[in-house]
PDB file of N, CA and C in Angstrom:
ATOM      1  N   UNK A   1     -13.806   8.933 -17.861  1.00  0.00           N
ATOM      2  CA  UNK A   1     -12.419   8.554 -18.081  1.00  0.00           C
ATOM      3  C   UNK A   1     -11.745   8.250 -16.750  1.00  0.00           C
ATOM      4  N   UNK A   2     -11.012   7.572 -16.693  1.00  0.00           N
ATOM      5  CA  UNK A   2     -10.189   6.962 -15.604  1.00  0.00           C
ATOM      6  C   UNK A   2      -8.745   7.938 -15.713  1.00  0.00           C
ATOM      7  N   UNK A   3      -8.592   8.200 -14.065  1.00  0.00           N
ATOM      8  CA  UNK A   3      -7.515   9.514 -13.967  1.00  0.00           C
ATOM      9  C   UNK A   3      -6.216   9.401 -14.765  1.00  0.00           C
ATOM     10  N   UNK A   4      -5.600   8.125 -14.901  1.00  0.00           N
ATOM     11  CA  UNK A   4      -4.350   7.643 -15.389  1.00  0.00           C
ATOM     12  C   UNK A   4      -4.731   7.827 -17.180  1.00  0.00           C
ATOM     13  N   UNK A   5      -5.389   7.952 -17.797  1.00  0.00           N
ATOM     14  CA  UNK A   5      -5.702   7.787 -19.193  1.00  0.00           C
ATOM     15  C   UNK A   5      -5.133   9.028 -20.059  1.00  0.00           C
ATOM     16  N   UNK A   6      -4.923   8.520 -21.510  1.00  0.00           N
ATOM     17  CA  UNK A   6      -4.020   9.486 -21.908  1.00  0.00           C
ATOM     18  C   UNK A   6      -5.115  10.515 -22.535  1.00  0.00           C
ATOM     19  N   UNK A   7      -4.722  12.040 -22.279  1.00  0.00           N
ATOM     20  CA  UNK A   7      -6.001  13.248 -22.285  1.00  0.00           C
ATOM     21  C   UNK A   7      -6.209  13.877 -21.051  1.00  0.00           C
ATOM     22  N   UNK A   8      -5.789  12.632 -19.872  1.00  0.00           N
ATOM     23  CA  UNK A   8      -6.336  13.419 -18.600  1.00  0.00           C
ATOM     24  C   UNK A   8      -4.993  14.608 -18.004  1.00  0.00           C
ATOM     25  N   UNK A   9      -5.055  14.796 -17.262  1.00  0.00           N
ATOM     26  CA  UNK A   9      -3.854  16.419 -16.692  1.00  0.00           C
ATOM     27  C   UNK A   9      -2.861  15.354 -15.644  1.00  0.00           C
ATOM     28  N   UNK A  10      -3.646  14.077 -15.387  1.00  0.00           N
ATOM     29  CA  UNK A  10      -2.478  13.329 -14.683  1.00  0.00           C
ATOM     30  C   UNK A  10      -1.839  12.316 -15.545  1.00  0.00           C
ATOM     31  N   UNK A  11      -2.207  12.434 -16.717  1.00  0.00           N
ATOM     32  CA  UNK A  11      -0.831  11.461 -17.528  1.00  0.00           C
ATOM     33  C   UNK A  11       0.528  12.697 -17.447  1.00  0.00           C
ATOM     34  N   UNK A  12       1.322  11.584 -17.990  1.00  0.00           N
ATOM     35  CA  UNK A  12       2.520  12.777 -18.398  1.00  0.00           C
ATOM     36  C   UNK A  12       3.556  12.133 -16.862  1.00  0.00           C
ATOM     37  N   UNK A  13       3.927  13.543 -16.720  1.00  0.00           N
ATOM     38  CA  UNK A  13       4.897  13.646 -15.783  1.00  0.00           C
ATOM     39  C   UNK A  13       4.341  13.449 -14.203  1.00  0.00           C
ATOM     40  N   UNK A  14       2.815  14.362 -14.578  1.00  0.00           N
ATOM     41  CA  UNK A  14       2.558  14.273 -13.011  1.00  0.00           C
ATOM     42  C   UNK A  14       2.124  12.754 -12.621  1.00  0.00           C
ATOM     43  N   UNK A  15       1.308  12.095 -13.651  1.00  0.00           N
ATOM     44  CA  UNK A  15       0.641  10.953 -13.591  1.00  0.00           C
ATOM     45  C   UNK A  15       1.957   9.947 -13.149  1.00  0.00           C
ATOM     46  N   UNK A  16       3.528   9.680 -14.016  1.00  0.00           N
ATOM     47  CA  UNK A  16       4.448   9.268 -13.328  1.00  0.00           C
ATOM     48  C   UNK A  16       4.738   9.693 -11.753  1.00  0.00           C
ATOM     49  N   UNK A  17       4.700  10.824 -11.725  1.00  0.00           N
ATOM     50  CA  UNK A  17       4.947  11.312 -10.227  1.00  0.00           C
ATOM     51  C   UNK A  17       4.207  10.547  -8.855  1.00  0.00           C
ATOM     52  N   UNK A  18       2.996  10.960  -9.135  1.00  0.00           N
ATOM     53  CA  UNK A  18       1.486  10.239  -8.725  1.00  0.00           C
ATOM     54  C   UNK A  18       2.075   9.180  -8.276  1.00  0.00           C
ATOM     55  N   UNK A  19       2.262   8.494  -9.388  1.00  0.00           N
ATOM     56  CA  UNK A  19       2.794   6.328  -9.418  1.00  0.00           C
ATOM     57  C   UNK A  19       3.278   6.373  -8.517  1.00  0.00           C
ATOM     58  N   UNK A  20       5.030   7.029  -8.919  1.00  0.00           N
ATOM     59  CA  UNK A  20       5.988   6.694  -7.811  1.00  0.00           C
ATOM     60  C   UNK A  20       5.482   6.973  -6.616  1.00  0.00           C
ATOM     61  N   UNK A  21       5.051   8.316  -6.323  1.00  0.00           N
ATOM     62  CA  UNK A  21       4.563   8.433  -4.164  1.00  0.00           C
ATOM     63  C   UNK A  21       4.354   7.409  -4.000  1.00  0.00           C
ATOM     64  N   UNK A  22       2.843   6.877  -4.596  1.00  0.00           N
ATOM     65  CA  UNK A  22       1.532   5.557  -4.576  1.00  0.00           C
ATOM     66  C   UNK A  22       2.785   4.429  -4.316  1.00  0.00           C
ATOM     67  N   UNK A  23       3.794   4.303  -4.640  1.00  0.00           N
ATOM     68  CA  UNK A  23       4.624   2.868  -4.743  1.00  0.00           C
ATOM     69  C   UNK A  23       5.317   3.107  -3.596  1.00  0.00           C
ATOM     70  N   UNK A  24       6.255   4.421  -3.233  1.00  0.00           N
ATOM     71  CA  UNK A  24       6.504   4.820  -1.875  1.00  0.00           C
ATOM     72  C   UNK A  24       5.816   4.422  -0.741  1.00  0.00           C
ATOM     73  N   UNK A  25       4.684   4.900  -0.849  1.00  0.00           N
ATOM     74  CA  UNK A  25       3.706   4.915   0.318  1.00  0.00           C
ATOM     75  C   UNK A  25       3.127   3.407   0.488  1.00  0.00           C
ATOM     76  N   UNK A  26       3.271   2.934  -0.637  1.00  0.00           N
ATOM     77  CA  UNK A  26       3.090   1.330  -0.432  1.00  0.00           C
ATOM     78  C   UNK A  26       4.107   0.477   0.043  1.00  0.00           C
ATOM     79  N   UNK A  27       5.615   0.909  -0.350  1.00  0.00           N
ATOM     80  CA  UNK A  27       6.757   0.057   0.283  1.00  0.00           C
ATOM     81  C   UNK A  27       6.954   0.618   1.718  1.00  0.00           C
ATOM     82  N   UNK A  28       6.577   1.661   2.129  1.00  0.00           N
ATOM     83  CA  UNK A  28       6.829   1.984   3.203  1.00  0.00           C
ATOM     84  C   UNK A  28       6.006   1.158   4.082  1.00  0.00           C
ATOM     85  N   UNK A  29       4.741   1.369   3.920  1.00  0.00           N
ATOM     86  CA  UNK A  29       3.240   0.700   4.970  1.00  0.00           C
ATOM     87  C   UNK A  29       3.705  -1.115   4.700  1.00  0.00           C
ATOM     88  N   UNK A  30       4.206  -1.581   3.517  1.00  0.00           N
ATOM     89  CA  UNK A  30       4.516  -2.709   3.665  1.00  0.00           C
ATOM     90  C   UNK A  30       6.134  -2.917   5.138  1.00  0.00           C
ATOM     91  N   UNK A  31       6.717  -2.365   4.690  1.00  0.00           N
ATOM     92  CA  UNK A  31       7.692  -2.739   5.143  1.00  0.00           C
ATOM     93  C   UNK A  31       7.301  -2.793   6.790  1.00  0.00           C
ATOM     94  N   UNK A  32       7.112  -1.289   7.473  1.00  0.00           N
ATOM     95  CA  UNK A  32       5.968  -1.159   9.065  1.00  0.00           C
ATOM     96  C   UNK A  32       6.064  -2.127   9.431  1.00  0.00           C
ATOM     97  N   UNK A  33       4.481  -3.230   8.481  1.00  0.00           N
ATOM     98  CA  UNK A  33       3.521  -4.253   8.560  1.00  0.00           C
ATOM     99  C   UNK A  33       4.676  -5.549   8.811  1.00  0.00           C
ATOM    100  N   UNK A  34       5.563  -5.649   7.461  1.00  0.00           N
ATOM    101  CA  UNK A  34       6.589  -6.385   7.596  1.00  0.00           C
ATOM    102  C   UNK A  34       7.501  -6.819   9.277  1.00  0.00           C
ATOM    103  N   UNK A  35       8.231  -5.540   9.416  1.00  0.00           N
ATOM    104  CA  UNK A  35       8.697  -5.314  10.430  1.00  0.00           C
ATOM    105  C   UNK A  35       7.975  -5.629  11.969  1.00  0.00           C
ATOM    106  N   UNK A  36       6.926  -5.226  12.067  1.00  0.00           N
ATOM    107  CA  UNK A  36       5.873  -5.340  13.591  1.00  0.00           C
ATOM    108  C   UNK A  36       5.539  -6.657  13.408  1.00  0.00           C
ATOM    109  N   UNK A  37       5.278  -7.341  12.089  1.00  0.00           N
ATOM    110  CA  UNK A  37       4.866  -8.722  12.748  1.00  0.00           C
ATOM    111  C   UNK A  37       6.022  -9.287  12.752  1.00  0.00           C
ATOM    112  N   UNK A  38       6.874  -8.953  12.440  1.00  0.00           N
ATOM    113  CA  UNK A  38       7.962 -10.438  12.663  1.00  0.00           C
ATOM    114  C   UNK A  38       8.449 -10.099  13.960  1.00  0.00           C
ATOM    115  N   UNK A  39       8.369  -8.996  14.826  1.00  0.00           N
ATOM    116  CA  UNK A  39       8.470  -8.942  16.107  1.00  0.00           C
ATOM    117  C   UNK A  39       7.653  -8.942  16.285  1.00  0.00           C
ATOM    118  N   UNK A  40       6.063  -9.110  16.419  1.00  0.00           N
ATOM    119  CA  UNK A  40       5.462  -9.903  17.171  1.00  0.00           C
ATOM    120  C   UNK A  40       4.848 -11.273  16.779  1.00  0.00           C
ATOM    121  N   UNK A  41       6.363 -11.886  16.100  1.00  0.00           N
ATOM    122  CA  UNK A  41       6.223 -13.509  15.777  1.00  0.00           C
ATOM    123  C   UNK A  41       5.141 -14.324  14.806  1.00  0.00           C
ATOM    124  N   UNK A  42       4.725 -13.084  14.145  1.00  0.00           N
ATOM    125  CA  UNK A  42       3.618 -13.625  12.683  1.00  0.00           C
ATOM    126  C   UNK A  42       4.572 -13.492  11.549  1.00  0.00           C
ATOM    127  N   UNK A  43       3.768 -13.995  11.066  1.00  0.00           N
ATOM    128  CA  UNK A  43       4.313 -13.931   9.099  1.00  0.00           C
ATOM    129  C   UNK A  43       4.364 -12.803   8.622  1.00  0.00           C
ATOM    130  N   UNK A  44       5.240 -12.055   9.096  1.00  0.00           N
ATOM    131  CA  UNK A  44       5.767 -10.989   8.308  1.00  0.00           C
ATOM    132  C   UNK A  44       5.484 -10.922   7.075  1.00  0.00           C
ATOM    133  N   UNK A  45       6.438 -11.737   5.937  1.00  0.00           N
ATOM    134  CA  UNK A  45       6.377 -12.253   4.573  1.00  0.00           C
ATOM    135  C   UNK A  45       4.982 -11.843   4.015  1.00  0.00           C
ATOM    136  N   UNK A  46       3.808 -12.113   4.767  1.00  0.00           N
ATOM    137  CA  UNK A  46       2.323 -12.555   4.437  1.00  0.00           C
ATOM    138  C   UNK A  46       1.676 -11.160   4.659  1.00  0.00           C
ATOM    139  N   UNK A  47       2.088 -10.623   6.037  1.00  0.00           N
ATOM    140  CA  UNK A  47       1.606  -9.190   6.067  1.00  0.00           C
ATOM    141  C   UNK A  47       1.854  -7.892   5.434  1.00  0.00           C
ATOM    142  N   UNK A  48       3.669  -8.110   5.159  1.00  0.00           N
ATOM    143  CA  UNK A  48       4.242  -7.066   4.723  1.00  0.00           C
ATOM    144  C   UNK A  48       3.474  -6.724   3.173  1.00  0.00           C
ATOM    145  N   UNK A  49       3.721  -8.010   2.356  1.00  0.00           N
ATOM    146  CA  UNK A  49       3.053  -7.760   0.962  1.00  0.00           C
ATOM    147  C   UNK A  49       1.658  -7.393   0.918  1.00  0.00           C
ATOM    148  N   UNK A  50       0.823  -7.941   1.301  1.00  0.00           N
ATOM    149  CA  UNK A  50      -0.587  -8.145   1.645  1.00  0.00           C
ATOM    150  C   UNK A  50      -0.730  -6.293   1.912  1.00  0.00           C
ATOM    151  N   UNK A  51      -0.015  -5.865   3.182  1.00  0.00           N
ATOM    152  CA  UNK A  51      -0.360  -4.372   3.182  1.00  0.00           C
ATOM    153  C   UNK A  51       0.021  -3.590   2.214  1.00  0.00           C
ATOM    154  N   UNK A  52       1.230  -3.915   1.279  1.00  0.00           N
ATOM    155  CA  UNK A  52       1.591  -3.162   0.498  1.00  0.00           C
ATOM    156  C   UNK A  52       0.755  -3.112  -0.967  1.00  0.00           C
ATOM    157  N   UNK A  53       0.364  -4.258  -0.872  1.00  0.00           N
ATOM    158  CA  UNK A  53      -0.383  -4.569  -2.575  1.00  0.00           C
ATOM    159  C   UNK A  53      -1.411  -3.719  -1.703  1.00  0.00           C
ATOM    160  N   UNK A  54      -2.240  -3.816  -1.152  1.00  0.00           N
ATOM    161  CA  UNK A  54      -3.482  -3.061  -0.801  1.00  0.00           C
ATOM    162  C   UNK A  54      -3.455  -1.774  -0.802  1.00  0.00           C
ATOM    163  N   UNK A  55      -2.853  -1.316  -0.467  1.00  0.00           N
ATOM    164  CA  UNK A  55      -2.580   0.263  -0.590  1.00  0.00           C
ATOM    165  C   UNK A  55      -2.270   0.756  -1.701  1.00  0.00           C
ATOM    166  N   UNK A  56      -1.224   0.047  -2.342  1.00  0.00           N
ATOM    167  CA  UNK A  56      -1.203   0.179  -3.966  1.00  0.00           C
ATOM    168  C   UNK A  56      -2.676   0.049  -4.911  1.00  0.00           C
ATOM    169  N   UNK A  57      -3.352  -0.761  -4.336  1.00  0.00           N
ATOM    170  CA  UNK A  57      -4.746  -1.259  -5.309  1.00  0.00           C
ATOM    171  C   UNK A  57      -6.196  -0.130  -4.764  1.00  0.00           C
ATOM    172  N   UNK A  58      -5.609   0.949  -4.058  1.00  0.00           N
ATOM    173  CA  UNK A  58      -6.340   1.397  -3.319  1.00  0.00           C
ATOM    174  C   UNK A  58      -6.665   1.984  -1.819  1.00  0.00           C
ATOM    175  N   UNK A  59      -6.973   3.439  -2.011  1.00  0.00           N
ATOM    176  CA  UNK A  59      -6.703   3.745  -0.085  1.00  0.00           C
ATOM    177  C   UNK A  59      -7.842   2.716   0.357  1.00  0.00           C
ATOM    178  N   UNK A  60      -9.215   2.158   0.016  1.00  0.00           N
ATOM    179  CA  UNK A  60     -10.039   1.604   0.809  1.00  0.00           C
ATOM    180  C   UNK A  60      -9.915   0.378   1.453  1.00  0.00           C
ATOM    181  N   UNK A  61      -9.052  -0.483   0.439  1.00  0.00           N
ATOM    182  CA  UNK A  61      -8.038  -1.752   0.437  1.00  0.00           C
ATOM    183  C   UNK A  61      -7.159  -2.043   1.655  1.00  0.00           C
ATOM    184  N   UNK A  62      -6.624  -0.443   1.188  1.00  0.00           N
ATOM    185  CA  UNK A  62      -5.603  -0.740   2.162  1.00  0.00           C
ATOM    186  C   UNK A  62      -5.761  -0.285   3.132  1.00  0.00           C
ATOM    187  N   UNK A  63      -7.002   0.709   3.411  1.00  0.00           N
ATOM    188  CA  UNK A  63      -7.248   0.873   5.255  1.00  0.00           C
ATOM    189  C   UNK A  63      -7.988  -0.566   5.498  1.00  0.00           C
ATOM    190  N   UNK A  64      -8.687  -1.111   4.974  1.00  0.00           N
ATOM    191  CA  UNK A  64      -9.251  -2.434   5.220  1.00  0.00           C
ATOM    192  C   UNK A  64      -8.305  -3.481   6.091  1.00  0.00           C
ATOM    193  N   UNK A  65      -6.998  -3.419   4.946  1.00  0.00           N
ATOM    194  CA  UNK A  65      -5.685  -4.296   5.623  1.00  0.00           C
ATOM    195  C   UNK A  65      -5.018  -3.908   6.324  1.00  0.00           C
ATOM    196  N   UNK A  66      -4.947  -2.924   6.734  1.00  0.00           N
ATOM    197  CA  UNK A  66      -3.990  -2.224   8.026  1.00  0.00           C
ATOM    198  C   UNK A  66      -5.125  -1.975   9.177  1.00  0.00           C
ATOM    199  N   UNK A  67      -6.565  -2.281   9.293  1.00  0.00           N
ATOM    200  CA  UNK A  67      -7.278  -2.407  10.426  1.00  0.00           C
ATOM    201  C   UNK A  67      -7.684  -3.432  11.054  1.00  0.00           C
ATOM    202  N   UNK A  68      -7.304  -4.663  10.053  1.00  0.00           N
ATOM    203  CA  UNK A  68      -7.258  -5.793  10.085  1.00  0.00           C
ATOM    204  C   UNK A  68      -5.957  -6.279  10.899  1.00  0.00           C
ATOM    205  N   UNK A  69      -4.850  -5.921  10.043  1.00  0.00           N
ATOM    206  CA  UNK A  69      -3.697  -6.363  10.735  1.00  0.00           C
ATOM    207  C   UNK A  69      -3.885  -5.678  12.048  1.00  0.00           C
ATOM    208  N   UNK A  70      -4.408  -4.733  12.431  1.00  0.00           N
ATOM    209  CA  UNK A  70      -4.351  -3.486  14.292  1.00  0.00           C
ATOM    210  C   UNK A  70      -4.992  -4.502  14.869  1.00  0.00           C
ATOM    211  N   UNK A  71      -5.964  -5.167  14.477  1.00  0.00           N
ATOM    212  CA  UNK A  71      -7.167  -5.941  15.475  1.00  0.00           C
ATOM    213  C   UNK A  71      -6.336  -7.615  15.717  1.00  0.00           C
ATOM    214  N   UNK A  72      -5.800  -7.995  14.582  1.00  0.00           N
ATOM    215  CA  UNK A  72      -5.097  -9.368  14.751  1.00  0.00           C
ATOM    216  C   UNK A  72      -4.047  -9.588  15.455  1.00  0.00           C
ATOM    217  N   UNK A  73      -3.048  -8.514  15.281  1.00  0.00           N
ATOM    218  CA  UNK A  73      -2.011  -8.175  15.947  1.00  0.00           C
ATOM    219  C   UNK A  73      -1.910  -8.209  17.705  1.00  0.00           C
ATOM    220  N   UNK A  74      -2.601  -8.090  17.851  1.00  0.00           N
ATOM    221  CA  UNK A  74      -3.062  -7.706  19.946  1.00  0.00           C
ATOM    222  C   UNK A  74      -3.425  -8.898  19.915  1.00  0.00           C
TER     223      UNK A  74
END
């Protein structure tokens, strides 16, 4: 069964709870990403979302795209 499914101990309230951090922690790392490239003169627009959907779709995703953006960035 997949953790979000209804039966498991994270549906319900905690499983909402869960979401929201996961969406937190994604607008936050977007916004960062957002913010650092448009001072250092990239597409913000392109990075900000890009880090945020990734992290949302996944921690592996989204360390992928935030080690990506560290190495492009310099």
């Amino acid at each position: 069964m997949y953790p979000l499914q209804f039966g498991s101990r994270l549906g319900g309230p905690l499983g909402g709870l869960a979401t929201l951090l996961l969406l937190l922690v994604a607008f936050l790392v977007g916004r960062y990403v957002y913010r650092d490239a448009n001072g250092r003169g990239m597409n913000g627009t392109l990075w900000g979302v890009l880090a945020g959907v990734a992290i949302f779709l996944g921690l592996v995703p989204g360390i992928v795209v935030l080690v990506v953006y560290l190495i492009v960035r310099d």
